[in-house]
N, C-alpha and C. Protein backbone atom coordinates (compact mmCIF):
# COMPACT_ATOMS: atom_id res chain seq x y z
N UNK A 1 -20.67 24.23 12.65
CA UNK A 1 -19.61 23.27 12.30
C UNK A 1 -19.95 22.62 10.96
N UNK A 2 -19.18 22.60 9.87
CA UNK A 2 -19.51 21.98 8.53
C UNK A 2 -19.52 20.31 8.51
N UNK A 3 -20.57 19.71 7.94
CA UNK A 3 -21.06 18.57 7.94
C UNK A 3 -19.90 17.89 7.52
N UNK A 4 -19.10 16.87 8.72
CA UNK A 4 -17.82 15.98 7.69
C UNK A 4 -18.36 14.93 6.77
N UNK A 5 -19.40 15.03 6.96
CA UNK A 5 -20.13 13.81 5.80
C UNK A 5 -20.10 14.12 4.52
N UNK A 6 -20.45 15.53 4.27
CA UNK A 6 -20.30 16.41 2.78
C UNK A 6 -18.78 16.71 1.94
N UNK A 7 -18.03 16.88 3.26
CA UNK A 7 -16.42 17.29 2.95
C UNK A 7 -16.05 16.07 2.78
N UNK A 8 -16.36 14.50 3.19
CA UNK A 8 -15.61 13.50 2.96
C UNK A 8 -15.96 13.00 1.22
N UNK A 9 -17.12 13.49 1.54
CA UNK A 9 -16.74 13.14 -0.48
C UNK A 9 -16.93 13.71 -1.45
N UNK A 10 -16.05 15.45 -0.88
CA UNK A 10 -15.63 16.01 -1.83
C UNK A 10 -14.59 16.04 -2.90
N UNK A 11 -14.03 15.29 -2.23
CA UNK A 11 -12.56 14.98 -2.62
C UNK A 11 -12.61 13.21 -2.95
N UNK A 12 -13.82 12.93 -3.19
CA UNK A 12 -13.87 11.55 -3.07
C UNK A 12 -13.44 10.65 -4.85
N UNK A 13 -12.83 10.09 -5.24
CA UNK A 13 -12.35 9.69 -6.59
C UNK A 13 -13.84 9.23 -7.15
N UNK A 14 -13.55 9.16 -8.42
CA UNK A 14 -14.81 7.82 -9.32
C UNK A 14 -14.77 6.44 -8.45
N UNK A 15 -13.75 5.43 -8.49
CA UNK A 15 -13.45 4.55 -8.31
C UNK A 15 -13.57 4.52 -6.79
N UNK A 16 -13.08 5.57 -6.07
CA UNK A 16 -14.08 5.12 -4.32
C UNK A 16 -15.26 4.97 -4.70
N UNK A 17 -16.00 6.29 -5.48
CA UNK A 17 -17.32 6.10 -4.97
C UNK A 17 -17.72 4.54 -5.89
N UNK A 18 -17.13 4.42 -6.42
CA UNK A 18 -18.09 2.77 -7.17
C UNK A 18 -17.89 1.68 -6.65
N UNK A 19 -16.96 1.72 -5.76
CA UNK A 19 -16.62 0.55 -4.71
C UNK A 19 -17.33 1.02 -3.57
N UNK A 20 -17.53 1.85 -3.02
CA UNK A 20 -18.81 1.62 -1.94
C UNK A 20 -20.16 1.57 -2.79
N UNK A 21 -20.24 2.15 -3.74
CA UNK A 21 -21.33 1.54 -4.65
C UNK A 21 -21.82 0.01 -4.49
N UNK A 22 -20.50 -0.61 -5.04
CA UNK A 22 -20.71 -1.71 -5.32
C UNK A 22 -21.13 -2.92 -4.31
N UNK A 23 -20.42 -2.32 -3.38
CA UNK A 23 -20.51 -3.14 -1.69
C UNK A 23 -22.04 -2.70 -1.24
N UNK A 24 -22.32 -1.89 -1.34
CA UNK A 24 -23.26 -1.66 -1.01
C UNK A 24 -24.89 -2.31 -0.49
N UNK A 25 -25.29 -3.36 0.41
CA UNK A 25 -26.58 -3.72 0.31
C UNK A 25 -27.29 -3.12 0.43
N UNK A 26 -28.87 -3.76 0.42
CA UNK A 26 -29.90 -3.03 0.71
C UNK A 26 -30.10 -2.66 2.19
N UNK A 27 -30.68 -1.23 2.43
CA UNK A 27 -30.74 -1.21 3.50
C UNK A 27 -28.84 -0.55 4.37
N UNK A 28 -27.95 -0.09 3.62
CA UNK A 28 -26.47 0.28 3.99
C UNK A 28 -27.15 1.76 3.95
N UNK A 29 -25.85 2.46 4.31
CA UNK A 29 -26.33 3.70 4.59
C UNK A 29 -24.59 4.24 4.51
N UNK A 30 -24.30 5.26 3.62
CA UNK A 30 -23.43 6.24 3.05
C UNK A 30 -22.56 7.06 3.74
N UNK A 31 -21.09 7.02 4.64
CA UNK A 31 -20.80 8.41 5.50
C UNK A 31 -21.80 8.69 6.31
N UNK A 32 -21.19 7.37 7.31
CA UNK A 32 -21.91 7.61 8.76
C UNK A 32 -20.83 7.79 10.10
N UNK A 33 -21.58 8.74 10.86
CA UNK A 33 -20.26 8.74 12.36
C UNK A 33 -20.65 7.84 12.93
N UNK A 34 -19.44 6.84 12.99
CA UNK A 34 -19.25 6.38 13.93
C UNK A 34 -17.94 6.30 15.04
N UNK A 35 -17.95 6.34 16.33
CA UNK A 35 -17.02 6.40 16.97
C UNK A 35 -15.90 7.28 16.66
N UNK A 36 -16.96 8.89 16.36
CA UNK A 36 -15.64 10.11 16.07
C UNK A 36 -14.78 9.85 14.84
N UNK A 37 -15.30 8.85 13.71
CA UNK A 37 -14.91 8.58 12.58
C UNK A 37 -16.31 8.90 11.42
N UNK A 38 -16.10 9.65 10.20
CA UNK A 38 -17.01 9.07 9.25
C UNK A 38 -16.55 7.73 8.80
N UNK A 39 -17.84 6.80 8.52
CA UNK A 39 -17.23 5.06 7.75
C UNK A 39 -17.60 5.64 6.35
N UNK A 40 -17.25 5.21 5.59
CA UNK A 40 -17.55 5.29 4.47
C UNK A 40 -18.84 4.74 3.73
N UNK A 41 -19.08 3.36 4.60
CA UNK A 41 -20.28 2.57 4.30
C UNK A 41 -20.68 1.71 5.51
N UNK A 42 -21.69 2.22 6.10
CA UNK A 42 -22.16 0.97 7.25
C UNK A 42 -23.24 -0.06 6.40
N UNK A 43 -23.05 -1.20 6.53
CA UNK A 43 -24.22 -1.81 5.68
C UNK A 43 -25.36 -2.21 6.72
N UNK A 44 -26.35 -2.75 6.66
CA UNK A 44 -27.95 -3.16 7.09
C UNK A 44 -27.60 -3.75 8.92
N UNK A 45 -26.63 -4.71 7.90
CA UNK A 45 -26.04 -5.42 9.31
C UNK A 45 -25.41 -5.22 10.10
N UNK A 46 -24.65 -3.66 10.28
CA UNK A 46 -23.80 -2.83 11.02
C UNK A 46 -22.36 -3.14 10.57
N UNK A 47 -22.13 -4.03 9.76
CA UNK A 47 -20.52 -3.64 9.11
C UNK A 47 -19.99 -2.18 8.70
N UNK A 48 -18.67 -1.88 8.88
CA UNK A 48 -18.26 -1.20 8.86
C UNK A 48 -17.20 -1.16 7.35
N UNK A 49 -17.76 -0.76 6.03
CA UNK A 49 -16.99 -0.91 5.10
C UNK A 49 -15.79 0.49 5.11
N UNK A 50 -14.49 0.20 5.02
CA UNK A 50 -14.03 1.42 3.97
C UNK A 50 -12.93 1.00 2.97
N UNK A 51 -13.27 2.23 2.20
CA UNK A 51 -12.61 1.72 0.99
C UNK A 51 -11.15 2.39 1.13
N UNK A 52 -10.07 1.83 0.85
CA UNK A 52 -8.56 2.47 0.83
C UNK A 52 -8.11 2.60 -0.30
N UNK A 53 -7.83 3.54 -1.04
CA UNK A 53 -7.24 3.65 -2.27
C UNK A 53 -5.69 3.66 -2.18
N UNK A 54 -5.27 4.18 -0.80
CA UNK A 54 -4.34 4.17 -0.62
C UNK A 54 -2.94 3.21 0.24
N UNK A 55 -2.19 3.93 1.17
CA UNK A 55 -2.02 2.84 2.06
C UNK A 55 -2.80 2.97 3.40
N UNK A 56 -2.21 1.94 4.10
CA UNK A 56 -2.82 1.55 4.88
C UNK A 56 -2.63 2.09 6.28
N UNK A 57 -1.49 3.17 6.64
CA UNK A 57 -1.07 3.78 7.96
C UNK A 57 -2.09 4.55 8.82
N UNK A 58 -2.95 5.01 7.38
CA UNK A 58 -3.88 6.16 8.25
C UNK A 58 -5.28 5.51 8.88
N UNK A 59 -5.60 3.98 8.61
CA UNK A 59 -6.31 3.20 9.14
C UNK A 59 -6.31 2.49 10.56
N UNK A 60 -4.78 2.74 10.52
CA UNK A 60 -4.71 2.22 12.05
C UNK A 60 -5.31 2.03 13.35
N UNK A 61 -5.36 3.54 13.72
CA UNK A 61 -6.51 4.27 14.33
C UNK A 61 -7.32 4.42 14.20
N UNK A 62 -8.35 3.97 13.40
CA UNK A 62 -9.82 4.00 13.50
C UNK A 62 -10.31 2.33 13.71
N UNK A 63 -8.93 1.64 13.56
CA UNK A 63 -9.17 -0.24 13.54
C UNK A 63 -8.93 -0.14 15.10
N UNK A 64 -7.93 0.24 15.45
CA UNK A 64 -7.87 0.50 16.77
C UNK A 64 -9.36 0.05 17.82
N UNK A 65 -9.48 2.00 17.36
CA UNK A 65 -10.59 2.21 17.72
C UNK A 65 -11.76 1.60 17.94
N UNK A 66 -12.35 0.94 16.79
CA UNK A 66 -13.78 0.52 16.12
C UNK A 66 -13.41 -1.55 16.40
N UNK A 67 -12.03 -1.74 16.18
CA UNK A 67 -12.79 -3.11 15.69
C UNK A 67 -13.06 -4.15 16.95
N UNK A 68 -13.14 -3.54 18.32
CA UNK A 68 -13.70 -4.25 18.85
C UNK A 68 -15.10 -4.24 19.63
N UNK A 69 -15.76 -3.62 18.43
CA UNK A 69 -17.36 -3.55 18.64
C UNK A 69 -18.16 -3.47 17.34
N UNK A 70 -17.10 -3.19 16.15
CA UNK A 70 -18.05 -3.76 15.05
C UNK A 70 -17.01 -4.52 13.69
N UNK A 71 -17.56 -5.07 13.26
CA UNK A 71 -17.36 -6.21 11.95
C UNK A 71 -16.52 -4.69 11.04
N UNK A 72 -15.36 -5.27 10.56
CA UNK A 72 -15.01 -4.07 9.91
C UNK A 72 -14.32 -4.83 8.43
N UNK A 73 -14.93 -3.99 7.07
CA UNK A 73 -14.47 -4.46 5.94
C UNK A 73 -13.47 -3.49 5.64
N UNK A 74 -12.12 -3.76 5.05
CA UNK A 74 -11.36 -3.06 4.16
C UNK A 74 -11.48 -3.56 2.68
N UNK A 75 -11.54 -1.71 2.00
CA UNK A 75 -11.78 -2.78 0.71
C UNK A 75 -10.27 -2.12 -0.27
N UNK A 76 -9.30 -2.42 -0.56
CA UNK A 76 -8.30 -1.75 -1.28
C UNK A 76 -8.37 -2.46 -3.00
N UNK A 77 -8.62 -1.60 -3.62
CA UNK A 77 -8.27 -2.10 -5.46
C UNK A 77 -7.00 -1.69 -5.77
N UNK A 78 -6.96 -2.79 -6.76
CA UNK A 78 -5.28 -2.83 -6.99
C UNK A 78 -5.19 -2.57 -8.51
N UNK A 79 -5.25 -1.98 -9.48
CA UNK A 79 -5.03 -1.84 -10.61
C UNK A 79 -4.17 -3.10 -11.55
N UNK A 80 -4.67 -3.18 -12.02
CA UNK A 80 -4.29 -4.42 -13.22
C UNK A 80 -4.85 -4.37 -14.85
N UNK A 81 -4.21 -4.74 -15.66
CA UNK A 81 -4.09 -4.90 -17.01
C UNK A 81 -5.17 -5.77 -17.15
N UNK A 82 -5.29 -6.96 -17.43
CA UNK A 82 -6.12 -7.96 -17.66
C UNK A 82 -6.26 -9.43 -16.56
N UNK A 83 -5.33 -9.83 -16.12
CA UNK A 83 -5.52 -10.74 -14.69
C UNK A 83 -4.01 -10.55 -13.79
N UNK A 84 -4.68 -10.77 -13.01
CA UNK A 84 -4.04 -10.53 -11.49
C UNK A 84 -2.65 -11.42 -11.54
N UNK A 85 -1.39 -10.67 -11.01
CA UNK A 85 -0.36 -11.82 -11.08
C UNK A 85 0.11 -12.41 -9.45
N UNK A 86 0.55 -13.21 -9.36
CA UNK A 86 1.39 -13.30 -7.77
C UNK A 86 1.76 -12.38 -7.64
N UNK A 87 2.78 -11.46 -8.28
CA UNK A 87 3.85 -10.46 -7.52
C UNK A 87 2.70 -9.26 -6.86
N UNK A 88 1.10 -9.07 -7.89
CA UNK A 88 0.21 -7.90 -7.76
C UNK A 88 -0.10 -8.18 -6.00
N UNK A 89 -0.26 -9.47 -5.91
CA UNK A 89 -0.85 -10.06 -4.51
C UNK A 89 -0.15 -9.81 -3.69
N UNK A 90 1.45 -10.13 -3.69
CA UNK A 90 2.28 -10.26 -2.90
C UNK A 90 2.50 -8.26 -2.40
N UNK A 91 2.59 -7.64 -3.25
CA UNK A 91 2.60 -6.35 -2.98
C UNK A 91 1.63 -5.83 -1.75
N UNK A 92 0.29 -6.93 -1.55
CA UNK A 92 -0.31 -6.22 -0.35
C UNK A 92 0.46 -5.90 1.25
N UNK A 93 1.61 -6.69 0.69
CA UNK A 93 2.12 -6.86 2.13
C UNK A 93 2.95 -5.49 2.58
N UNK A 94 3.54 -4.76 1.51
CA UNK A 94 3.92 -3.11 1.96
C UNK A 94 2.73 -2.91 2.99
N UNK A 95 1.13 -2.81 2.31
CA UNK A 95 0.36 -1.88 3.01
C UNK A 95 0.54 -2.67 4.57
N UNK A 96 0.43 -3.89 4.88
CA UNK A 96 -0.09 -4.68 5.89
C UNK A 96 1.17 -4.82 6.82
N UNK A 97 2.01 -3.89 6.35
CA UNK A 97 3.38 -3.48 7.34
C UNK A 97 2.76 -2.87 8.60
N UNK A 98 1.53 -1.90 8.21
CA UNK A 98 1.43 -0.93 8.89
C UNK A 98 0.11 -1.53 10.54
N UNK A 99 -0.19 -2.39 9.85
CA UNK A 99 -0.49 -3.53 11.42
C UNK A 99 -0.88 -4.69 11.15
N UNK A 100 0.16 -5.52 10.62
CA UNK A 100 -0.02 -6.97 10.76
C UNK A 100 -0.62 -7.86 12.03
N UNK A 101 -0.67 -7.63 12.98
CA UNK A 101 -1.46 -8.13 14.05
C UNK A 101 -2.63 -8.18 14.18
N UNK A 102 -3.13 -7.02 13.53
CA UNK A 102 -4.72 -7.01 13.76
C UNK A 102 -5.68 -8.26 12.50
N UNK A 103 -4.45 -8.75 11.61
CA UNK A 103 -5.48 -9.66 10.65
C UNK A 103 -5.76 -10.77 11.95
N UNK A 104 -5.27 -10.52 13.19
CA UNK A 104 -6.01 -12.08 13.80
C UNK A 104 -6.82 -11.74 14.53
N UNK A 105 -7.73 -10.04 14.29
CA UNK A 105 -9.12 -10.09 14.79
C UNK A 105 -9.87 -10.68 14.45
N UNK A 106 -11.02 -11.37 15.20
CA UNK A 106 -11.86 -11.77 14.42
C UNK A 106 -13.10 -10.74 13.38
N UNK A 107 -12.88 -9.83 13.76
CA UNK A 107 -13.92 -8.40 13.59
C UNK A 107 -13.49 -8.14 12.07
N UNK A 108 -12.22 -8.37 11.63
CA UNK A 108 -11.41 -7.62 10.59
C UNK A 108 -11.06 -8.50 9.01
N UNK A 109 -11.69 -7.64 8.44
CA UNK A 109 -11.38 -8.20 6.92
C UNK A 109 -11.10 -7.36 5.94
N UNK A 110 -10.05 -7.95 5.21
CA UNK A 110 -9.42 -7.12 3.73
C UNK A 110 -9.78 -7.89 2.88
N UNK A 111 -10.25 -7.34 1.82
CA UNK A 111 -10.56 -7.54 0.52
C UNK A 111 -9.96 -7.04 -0.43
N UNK A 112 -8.77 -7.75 -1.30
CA UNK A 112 -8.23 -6.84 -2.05
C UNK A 112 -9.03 -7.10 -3.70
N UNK A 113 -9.13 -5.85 -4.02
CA UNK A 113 -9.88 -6.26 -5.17
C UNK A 113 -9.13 -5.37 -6.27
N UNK A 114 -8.82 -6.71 -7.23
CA UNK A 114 -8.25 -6.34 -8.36
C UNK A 114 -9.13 -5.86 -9.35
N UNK A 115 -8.97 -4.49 -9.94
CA UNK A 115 -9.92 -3.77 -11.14
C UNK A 115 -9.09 -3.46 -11.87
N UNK A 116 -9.86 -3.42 -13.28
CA UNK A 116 -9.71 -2.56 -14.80
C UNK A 116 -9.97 -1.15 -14.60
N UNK A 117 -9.17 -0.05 -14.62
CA UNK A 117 -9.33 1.21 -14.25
C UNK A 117 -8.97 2.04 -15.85
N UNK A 118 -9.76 3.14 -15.92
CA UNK A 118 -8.90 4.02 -16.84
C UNK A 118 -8.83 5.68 -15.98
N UNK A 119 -7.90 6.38 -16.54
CA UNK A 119 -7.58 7.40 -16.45
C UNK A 119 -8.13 9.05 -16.64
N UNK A 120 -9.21 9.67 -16.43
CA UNK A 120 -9.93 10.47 -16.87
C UNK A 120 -9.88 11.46 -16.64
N UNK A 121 -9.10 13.08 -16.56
CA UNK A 121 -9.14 14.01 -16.38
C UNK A 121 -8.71 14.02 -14.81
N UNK A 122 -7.51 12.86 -14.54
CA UNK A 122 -6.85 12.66 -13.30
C UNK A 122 -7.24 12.24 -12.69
N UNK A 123 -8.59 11.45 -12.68
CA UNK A 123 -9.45 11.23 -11.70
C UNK A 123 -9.28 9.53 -11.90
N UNK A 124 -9.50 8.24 -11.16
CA UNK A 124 -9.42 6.92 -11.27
C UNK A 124 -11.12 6.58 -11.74
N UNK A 125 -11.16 5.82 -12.42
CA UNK A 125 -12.59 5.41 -13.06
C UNK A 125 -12.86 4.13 -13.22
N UNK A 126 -13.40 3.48 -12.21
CA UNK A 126 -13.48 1.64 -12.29
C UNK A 126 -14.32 1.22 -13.91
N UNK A 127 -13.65 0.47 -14.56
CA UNK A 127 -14.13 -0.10 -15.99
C UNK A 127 -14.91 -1.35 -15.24
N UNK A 128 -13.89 -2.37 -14.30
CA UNK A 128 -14.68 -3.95 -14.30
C UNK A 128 -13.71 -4.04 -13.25
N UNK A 129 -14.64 -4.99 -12.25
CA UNK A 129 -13.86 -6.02 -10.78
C UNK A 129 -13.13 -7.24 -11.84
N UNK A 130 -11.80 -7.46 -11.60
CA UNK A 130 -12.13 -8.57 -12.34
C UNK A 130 -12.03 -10.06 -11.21
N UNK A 131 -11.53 -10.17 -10.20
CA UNK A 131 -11.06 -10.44 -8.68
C UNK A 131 -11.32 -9.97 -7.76
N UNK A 132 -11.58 -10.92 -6.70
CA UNK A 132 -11.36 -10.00 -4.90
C UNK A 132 -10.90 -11.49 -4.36
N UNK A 133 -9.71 -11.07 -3.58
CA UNK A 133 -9.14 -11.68 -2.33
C UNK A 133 -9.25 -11.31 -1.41
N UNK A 134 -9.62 -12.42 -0.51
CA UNK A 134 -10.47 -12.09 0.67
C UNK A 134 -9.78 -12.69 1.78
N UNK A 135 -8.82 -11.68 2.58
CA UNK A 135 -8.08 -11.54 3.61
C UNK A 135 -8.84 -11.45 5.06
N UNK A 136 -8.66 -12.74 5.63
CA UNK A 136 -9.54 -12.68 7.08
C UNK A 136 -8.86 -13.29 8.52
N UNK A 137 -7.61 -13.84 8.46
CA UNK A 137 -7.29 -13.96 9.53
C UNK A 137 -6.14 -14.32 9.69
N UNK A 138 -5.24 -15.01 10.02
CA UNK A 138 -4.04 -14.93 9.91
C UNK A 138 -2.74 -16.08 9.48
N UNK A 139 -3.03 -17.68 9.97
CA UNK A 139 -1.95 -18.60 9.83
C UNK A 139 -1.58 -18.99 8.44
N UNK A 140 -2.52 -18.95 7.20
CA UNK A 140 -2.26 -19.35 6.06
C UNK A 140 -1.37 -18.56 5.64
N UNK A 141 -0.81 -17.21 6.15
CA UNK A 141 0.41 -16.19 5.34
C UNK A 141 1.51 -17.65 4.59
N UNK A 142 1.50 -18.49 5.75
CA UNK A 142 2.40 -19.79 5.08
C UNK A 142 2.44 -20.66 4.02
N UNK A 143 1.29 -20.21 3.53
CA UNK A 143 0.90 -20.73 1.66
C UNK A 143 1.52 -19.74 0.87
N UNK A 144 2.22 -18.46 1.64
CA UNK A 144 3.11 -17.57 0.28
C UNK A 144 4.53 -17.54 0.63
N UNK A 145 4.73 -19.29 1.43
CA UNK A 145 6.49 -19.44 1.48
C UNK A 145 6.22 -20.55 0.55
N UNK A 146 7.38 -20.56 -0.18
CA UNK A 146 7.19 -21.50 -1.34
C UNK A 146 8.03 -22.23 -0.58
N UNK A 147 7.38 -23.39 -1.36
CA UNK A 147 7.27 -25.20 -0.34
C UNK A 147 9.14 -25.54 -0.78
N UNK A 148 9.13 -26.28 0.54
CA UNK A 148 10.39 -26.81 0.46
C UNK A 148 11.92 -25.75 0.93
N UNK A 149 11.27 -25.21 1.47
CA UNK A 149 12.12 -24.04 2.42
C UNK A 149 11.73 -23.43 3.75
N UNK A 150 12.61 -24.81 4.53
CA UNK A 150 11.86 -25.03 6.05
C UNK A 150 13.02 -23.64 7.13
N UNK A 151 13.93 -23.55 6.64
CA UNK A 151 15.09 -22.39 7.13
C UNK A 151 15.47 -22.00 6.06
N UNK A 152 15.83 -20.79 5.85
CA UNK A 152 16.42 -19.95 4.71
C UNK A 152 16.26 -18.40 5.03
N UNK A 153 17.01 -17.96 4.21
CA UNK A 153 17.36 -16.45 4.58
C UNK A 153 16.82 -15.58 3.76
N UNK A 154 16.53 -14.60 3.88
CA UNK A 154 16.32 -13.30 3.38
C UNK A 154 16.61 -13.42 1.66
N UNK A 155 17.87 -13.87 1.23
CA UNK A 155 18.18 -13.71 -0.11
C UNK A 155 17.44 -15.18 -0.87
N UNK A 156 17.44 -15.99 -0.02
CA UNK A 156 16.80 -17.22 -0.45
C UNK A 156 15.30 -17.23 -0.22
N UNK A 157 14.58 -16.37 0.72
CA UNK A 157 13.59 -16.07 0.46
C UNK A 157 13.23 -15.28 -1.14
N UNK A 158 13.77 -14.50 -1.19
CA UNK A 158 13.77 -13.71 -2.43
C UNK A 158 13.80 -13.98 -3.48
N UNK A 159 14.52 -15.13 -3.82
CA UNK A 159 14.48 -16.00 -4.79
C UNK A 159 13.79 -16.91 -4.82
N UNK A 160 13.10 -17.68 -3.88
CA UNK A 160 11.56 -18.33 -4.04
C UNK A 160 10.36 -17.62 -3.98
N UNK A 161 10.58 -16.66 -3.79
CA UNK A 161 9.18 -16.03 -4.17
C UNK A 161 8.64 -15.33 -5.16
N UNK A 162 10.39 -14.74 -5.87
CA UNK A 162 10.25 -14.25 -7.30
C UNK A 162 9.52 -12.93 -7.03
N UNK A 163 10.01 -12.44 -6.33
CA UNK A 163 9.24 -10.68 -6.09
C UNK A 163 10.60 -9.70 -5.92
N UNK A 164 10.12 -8.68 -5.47
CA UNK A 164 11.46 -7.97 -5.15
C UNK A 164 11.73 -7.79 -3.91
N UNK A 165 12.79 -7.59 -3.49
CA UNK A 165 13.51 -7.87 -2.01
C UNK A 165 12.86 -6.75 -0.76
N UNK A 166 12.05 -5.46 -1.64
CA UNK A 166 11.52 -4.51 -0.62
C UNK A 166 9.97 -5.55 0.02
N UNK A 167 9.32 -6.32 -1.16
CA UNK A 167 8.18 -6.56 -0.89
C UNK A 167 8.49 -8.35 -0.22
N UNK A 168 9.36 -8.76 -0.29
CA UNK A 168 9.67 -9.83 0.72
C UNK A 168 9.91 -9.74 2.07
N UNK A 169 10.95 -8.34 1.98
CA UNK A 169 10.77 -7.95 3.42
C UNK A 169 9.44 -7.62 4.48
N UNK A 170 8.73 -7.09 3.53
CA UNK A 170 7.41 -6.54 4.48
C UNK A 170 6.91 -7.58 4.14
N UNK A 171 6.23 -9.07 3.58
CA UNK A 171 6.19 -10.01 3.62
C UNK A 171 6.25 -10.60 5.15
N UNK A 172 7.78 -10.80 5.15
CA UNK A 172 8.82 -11.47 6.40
C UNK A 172 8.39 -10.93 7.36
N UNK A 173 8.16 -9.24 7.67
CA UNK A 173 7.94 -8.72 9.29
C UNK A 173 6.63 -8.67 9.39
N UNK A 174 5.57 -9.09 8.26
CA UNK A 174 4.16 -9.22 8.64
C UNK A 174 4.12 -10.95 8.99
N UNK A 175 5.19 -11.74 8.54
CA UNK A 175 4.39 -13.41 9.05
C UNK A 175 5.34 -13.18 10.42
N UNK A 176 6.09 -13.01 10.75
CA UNK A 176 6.90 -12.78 12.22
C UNK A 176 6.32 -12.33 12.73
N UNK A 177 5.50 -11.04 12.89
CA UNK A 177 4.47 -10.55 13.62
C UNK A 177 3.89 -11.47 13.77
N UNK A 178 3.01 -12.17 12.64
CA UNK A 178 1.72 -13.15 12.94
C UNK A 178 2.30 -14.44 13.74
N UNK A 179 3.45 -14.38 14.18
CA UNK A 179 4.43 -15.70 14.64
C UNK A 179 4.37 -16.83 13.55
N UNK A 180 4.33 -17.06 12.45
CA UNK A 180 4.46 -17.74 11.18
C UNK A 180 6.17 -18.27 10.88
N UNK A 181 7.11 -17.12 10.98
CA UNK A 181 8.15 -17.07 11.07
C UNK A 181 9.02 -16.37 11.96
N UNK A 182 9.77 -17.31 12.35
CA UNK A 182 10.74 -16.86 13.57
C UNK A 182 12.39 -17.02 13.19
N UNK A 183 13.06 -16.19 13.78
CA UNK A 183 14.69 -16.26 13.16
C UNK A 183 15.41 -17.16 14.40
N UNK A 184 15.87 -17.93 13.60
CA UNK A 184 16.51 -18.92 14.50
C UNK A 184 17.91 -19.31 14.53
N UNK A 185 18.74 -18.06 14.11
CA UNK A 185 20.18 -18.13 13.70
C UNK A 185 20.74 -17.13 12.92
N UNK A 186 22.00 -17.41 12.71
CA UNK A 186 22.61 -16.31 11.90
C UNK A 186 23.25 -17.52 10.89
N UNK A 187 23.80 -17.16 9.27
CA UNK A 187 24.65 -17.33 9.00
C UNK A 187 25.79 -16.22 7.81
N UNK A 188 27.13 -16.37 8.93
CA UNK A 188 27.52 -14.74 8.32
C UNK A 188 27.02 -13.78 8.90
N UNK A 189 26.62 -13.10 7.89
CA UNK A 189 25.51 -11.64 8.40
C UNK A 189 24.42 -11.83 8.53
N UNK A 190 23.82 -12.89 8.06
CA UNK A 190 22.84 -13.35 7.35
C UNK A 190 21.79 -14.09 8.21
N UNK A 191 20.42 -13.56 8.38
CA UNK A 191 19.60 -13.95 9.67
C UNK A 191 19.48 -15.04 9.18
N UNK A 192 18.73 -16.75 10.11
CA UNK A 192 18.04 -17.47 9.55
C UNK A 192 16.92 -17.50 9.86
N UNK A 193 15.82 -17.53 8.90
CA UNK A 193 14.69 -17.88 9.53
C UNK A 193 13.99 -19.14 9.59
N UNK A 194 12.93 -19.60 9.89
CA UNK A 194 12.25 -21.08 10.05
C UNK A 194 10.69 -20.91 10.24
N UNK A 195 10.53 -21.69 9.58
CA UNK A 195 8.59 -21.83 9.96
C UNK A 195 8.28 -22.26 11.33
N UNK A 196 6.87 -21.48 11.82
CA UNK A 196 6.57 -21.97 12.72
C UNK A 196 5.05 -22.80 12.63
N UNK A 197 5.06 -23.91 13.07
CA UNK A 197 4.18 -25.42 13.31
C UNK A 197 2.50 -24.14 13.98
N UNK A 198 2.58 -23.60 14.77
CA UNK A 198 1.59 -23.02 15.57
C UNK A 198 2.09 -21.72 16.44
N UNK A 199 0.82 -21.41 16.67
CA UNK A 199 0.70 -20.00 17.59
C UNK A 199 0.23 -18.87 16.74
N UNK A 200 -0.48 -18.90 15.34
CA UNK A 200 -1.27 -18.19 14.97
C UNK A 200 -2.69 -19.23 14.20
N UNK A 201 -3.38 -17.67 13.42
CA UNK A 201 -4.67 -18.47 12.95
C UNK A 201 -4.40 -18.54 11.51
N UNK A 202 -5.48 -17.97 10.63
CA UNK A 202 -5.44 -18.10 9.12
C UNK A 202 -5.57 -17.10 8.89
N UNK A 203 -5.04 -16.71 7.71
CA UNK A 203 -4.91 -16.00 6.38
C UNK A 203 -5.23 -16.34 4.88
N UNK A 204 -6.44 -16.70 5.00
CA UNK A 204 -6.92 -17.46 3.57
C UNK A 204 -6.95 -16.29 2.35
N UNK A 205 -6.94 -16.69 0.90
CA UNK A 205 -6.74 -16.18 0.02
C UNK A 205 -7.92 -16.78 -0.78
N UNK A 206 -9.29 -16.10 -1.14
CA UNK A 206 -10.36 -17.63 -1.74
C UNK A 206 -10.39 -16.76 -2.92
């Protein structure tokens, strides 16, 4: 049977390998099985790093799986020019469509880390970190409704947040998941929604 440890980073970019590079402590150890998964990086302390270049669907199942017996890091880089904007941030929320529930493990952390990348013979090539946001649990999603909009809709969301209407939406069905926001009406066609006081945890951004 061919070693999946060898085949996983054959195909592995510049920019993966320098982000498990970088994560890396002393004492981590490189494409290890665990639980019928290679990790990409277990560190000293038994965390479970991997890095996502991509989205986030095909993670599901191994968070599933794994995160209720070990500490699990996600690490996703986001490409940027020179500094990070709101809308770059707000975009994490496409990936976090794909299981908003699980940010209220305690086991589970995203790190989104914004890098300087260049382009090299197709391949991604990390220049410089220049940021990492550090995604760990769930009730703060409510620091990315802009203040002073206790009910409002979909189009009025959209317009306080100054993003585009695909990435508000996945926004909206990741804090509803987290119970953050709940729809509490119609007007017209038009859902309403409302903040909710409690029944989740945090979602800090440091």
């Amino acid at each position: 049977m061919p070693d999946l440890r060898i085949i996983g980073t054959l195909s592995e970019s510049p920019l993966h390998r320098a982000l498990k590079e970088h994560y890396a402590r002393p004492g981590a150890q490189f494409e290890v099985p665990v639980g019928g998964y290679i990790i990409d990086l277990v560190q000293a302390d038994g965390e479970l790093v991997e890095v996502q270049t991509g989205g986030f669907k095909p993670l599901r199942a191994k968070l599933e799986r794994l995160l209720d017996y070990h500490p699990m890091r996600i690490v996703h880089p986001v490409a940027i020019k020179k500094r990070r904007t709101p809308r770059k941030l707000l975009n994490i929320f496409e990936k976090l469509v794909s299981f908003p529930t699980l940010l209220t493990h305690p086991n589970l952390t995203l790190d989104v880390v914004f890098v300087r990348e260049e382009k090299r013979e197709q391949q991604r090539h990390l220049l410089e970190i220049v940021e990492v946001q550090h995604f760990f649990s769930a009730d703060c999603v409510a620091q990315y409704l802009p203040s002073g909009l206790e009910q409002f809709t979909l189009k009025q969301l959209v317009t306080g947040m100054k993003a585009q209407k695909w990435t508000v939406e996945c926004f909206l069905y990741c804090a509803r998941a987290l119970e953050i926001v709940e729809q509490v009406g119609k007007q017209g066609n038009a859902h309403i929604y409302a903040r909710r006081i409690s029944g989740s945890k945090a979602l800090l951004a440091l």
